[in-house]
PDB file of N, CA and C in Angstrom:
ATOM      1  N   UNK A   1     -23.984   3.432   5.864  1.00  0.00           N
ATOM      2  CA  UNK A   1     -22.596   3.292   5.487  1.00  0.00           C
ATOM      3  C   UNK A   1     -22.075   1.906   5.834  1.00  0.00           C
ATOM      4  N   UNK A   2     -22.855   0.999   6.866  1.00  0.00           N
ATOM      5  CA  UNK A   2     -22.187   0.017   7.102  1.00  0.00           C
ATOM      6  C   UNK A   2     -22.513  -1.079   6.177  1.00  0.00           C
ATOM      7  N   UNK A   3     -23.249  -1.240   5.204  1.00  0.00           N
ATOM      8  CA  UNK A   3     -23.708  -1.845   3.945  1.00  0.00           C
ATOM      9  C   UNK A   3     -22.491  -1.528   2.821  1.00  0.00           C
ATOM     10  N   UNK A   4     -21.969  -0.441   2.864  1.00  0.00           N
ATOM     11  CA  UNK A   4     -20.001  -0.089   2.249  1.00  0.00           C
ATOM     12  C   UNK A   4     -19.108  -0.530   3.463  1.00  0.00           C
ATOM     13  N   UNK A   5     -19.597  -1.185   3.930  1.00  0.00           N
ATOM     14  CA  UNK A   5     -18.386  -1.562   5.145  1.00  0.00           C
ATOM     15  C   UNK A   5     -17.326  -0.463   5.731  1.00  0.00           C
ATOM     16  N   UNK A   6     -17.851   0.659   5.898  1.00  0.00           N
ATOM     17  CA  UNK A   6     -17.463   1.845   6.325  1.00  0.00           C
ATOM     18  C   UNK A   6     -17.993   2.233   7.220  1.00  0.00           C
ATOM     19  N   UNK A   7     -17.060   2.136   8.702  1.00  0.00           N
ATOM     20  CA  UNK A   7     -17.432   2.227  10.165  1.00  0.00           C
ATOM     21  C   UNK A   7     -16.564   4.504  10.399  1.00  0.00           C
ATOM     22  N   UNK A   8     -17.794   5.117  10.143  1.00  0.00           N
ATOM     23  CA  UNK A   8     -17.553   6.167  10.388  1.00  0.00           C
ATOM     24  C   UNK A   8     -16.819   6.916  11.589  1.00  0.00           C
ATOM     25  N   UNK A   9     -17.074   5.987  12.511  1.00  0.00           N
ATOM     26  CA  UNK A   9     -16.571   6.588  13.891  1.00  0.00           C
ATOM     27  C   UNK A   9     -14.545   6.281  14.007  1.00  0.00           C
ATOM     28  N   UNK A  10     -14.506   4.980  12.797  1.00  0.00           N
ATOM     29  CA  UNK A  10     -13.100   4.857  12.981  1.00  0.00           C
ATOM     30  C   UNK A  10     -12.528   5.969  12.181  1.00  0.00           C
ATOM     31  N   UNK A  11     -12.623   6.566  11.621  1.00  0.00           N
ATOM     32  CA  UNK A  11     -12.476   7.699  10.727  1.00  0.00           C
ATOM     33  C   UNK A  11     -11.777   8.793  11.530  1.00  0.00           C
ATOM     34  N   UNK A  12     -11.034   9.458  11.040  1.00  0.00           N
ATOM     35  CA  UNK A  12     -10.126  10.599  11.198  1.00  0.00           C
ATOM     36  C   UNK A  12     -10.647  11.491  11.664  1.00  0.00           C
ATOM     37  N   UNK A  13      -9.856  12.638  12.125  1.00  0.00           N
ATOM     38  CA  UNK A  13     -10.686  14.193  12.090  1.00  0.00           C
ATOM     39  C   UNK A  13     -10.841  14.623  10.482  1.00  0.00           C
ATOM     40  N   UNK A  14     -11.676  15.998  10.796  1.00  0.00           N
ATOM     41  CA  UNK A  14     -12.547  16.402   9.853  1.00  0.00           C
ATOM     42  C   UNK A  14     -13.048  15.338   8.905  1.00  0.00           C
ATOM     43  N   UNK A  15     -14.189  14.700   9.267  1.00  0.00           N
ATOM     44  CA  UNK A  15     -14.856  13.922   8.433  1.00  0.00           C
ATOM     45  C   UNK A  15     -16.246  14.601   8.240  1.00  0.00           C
ATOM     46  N   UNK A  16     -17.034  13.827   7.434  1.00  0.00           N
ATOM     47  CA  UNK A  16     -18.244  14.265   7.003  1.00  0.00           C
ATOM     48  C   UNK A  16     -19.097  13.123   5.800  1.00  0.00           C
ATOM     49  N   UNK A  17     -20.230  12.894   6.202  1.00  0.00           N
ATOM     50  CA  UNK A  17     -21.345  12.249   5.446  1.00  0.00           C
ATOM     51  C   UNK A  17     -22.247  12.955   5.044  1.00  0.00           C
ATOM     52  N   UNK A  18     -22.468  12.315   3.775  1.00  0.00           N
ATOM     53  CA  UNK A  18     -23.520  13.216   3.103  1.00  0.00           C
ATOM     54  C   UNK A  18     -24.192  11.639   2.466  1.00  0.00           C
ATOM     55  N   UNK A  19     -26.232  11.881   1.960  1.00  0.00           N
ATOM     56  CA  UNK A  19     -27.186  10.970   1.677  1.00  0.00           C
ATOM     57  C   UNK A  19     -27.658  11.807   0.624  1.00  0.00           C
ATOM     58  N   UNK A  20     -28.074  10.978  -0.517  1.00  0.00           N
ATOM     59  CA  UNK A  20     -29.295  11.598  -1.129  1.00  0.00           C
ATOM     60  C   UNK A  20     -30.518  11.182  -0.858  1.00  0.00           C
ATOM     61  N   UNK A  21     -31.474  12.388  -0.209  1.00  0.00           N
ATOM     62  CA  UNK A  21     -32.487  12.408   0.458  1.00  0.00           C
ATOM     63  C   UNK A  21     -33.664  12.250  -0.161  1.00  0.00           C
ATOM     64  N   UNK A  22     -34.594  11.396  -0.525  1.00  0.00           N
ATOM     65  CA  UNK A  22     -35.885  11.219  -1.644  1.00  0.00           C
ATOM     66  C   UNK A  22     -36.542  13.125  -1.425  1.00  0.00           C
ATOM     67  N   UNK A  23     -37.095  13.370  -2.372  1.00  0.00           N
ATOM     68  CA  UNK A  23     -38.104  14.101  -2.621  1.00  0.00           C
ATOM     69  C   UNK A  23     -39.681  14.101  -1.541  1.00  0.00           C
ATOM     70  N   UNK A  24     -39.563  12.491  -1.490  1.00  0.00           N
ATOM     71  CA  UNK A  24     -41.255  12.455  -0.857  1.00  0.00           C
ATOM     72  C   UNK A  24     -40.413  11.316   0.292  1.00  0.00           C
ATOM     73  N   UNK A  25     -41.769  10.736   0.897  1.00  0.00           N
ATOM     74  CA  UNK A  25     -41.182   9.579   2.035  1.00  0.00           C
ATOM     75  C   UNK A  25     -41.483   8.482   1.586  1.00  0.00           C
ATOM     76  N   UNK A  26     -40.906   8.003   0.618  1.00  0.00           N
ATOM     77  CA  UNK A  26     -40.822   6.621   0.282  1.00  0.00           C
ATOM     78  C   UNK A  26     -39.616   5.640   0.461  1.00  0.00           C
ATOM     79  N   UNK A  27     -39.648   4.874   0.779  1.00  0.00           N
ATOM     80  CA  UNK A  27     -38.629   4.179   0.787  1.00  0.00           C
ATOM     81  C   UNK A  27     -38.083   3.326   0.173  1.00  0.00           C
ATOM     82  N   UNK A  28     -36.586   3.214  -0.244  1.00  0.00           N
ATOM     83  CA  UNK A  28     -36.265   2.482  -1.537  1.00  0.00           C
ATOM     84  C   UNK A  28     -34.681   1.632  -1.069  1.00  0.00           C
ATOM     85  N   UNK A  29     -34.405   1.111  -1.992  1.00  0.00           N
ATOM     86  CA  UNK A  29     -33.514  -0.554  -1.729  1.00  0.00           C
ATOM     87  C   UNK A  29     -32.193   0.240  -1.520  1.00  0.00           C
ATOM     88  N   UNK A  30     -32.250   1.342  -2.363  1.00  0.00           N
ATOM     89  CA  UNK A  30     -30.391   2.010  -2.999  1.00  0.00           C
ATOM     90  C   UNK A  30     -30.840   3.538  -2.807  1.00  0.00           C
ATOM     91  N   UNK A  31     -29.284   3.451  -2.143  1.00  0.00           N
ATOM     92  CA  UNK A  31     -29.283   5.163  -1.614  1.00  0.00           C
ATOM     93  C   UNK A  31     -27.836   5.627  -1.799  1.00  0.00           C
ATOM     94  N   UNK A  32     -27.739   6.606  -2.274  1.00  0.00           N
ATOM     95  CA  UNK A  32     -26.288   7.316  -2.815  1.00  0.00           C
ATOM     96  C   UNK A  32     -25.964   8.209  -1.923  1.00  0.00           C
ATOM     97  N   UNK A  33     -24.231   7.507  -1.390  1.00  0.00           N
ATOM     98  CA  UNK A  33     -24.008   8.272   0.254  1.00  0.00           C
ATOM     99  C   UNK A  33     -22.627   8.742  -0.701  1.00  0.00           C
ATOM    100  N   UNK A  34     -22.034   9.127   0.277  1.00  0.00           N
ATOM    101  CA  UNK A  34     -20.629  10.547   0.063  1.00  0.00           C
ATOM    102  C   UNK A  34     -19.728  10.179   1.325  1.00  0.00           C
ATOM    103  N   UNK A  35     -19.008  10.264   1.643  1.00  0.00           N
ATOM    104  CA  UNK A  35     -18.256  10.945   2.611  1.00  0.00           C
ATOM    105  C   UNK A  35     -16.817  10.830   2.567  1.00  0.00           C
ATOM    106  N   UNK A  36     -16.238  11.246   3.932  1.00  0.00           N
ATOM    107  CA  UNK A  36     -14.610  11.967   3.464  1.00  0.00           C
ATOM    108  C   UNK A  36     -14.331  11.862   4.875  1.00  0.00           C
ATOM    109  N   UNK A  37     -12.534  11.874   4.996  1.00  0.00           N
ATOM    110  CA  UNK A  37     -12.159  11.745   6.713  1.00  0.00           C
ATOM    111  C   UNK A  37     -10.721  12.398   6.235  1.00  0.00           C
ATOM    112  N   UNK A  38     -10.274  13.035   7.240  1.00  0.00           N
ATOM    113  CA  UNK A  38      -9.026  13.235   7.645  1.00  0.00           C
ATOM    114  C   UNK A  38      -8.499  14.393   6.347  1.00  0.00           C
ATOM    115  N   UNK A  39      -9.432  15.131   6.242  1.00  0.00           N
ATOM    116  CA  UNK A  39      -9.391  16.348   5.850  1.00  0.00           C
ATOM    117  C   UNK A  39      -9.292  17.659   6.330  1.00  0.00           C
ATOM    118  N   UNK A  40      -8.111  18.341   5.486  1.00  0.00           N
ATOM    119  CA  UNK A  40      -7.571  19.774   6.470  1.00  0.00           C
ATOM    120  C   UNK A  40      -8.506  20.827   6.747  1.00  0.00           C
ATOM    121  N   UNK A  41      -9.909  20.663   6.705  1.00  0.00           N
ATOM    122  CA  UNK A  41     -10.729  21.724   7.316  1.00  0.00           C
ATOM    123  C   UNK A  41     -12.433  20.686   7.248  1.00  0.00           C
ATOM    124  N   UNK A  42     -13.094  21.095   7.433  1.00  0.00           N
ATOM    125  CA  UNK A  42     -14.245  20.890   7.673  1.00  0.00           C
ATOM    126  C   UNK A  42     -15.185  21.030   6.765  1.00  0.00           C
ATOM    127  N   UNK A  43     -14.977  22.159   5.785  1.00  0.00           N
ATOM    128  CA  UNK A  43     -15.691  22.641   4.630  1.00  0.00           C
ATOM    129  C   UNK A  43     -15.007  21.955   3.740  1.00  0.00           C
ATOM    130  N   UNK A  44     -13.628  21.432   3.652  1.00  0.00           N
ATOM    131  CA  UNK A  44     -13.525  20.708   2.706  1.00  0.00           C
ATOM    132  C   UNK A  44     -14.476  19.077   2.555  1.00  0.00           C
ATOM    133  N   UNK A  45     -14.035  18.817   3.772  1.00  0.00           N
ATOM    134  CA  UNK A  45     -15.050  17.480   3.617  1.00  0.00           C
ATOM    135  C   UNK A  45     -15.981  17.474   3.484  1.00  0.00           C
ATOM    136  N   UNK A  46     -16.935  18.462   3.786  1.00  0.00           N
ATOM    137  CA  UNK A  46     -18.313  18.219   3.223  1.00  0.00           C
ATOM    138  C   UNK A  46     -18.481  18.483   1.656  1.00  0.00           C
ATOM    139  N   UNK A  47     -17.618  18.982   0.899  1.00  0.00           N
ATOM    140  CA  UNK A  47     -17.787  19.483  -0.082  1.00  0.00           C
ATOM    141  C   UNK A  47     -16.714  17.946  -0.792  1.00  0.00           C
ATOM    142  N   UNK A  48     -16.367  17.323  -0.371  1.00  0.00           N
ATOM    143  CA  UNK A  48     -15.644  15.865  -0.971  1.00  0.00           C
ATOM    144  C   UNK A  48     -17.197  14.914  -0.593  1.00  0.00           C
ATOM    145  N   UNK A  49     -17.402  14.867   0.485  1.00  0.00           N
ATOM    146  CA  UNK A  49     -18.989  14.455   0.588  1.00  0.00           C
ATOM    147  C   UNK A  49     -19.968  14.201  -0.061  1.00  0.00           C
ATOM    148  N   UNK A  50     -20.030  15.627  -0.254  1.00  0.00           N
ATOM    149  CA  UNK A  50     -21.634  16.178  -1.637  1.00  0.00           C
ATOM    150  C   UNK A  50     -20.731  15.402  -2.662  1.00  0.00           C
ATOM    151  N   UNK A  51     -19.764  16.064  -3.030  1.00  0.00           N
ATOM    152  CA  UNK A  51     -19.448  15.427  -4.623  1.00  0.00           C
ATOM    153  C   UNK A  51     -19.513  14.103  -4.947  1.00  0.00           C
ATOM    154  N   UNK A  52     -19.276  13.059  -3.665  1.00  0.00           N
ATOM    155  CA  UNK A  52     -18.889  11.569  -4.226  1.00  0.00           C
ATOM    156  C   UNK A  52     -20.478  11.175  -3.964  1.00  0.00           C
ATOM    157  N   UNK A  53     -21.666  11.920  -3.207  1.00  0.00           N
ATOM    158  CA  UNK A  53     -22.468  11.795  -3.544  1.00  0.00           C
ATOM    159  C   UNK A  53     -23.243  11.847  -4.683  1.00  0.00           C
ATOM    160  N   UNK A  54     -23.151  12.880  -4.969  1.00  0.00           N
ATOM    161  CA  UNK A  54     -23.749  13.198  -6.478  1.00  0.00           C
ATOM    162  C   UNK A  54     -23.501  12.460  -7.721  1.00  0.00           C
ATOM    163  N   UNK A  55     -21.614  11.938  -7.689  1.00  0.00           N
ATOM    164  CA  UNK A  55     -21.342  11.258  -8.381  1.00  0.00           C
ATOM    165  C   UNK A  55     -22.299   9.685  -8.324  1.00  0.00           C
ATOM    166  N   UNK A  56     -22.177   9.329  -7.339  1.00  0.00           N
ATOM    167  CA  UNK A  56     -22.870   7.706  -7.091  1.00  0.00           C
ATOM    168  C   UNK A  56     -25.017   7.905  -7.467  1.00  0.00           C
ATOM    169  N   UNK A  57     -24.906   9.179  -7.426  1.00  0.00           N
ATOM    170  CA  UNK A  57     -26.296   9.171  -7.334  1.00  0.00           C
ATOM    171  C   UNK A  57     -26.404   9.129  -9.316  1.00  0.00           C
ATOM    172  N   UNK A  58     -25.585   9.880  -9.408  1.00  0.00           N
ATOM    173  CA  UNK A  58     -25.492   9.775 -10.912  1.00  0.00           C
ATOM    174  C   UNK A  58     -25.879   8.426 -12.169  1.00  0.00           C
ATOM    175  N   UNK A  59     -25.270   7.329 -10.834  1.00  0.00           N
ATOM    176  CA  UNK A  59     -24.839   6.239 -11.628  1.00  0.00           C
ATOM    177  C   UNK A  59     -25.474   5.247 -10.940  1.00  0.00           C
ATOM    178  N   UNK A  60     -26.068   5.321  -9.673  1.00  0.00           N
ATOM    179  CA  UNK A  60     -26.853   4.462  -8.762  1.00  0.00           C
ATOM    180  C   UNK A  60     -28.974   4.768  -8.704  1.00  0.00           C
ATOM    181  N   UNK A  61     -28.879   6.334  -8.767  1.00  0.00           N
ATOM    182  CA  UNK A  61     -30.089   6.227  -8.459  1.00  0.00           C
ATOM    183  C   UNK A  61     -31.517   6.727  -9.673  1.00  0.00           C
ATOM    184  N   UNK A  62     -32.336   6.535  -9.682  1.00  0.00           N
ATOM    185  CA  UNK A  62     -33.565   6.758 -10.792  1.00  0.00           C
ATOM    186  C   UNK A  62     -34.639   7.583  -9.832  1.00  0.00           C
ATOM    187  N   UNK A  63     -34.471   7.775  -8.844  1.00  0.00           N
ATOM    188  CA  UNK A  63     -35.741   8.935  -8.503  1.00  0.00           C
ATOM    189  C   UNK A  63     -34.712   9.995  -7.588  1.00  0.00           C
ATOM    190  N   UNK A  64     -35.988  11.075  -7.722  1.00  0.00           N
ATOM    191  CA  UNK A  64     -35.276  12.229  -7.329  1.00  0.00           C
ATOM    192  C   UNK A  64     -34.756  12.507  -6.044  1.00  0.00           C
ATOM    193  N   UNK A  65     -33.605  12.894  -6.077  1.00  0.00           N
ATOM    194  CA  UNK A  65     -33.255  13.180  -4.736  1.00  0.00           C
ATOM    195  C   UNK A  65     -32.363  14.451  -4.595  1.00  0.00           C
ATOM    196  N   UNK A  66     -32.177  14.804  -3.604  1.00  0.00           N
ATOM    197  CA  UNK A  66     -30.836  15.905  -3.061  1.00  0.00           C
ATOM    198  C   UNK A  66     -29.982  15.436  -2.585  1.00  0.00           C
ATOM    199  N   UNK A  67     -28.718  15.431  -2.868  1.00  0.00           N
ATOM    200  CA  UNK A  67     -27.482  15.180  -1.680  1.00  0.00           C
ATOM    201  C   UNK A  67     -27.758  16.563  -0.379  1.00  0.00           C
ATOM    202  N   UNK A  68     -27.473  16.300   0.842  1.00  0.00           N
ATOM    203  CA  UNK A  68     -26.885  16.765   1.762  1.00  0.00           C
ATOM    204  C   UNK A  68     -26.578  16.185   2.768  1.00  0.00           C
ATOM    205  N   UNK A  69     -25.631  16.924   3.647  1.00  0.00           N
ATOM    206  CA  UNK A  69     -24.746  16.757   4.913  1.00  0.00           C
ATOM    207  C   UNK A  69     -25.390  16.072   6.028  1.00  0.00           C
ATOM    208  N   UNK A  70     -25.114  15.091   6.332  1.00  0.00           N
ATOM    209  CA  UNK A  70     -25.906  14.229   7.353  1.00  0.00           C
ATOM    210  C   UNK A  70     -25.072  14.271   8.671  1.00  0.00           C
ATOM    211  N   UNK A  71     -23.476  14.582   8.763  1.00  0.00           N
ATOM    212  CA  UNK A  71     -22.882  14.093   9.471  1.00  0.00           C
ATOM    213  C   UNK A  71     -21.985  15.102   9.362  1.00  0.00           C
TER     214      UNK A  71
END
């Protein structure tokens, strides 16, 4: 996240990060992250998380991956 210049710890309550995770263990240049702060429950943010993940993975990444909750 600090490559988006997004320092997580300054972040609000209910926050949450989410990565899309490769398939195998390879490692690659671009990775499609998510996350959310200062949201009225906990399940919401992870679920603002996944989505802005999925979205960026949409439009950022070419091999397979999963979004989930890292944080």
């Amino acid at each position: 996240m600090l490559n988006y210049d997004i320092k997580f710890d300054e972040m609000r309550n209910y926050k949450s990060g989410a990565i899309c995770i490769p398939d195998n263990n390879d490692v690659y240049d671009k990775y499609a992250i998510g996350f959310s702060y200062n949201m009225y429950n906990k399940s919401d943010a992870n679920k603002v998380a996944l989505s802005g993940c999925r979205e960026m993975k949409k439009k950022l990444i070419s091999y397979e991956c999963k979004c989930e909750i890292i944080l």
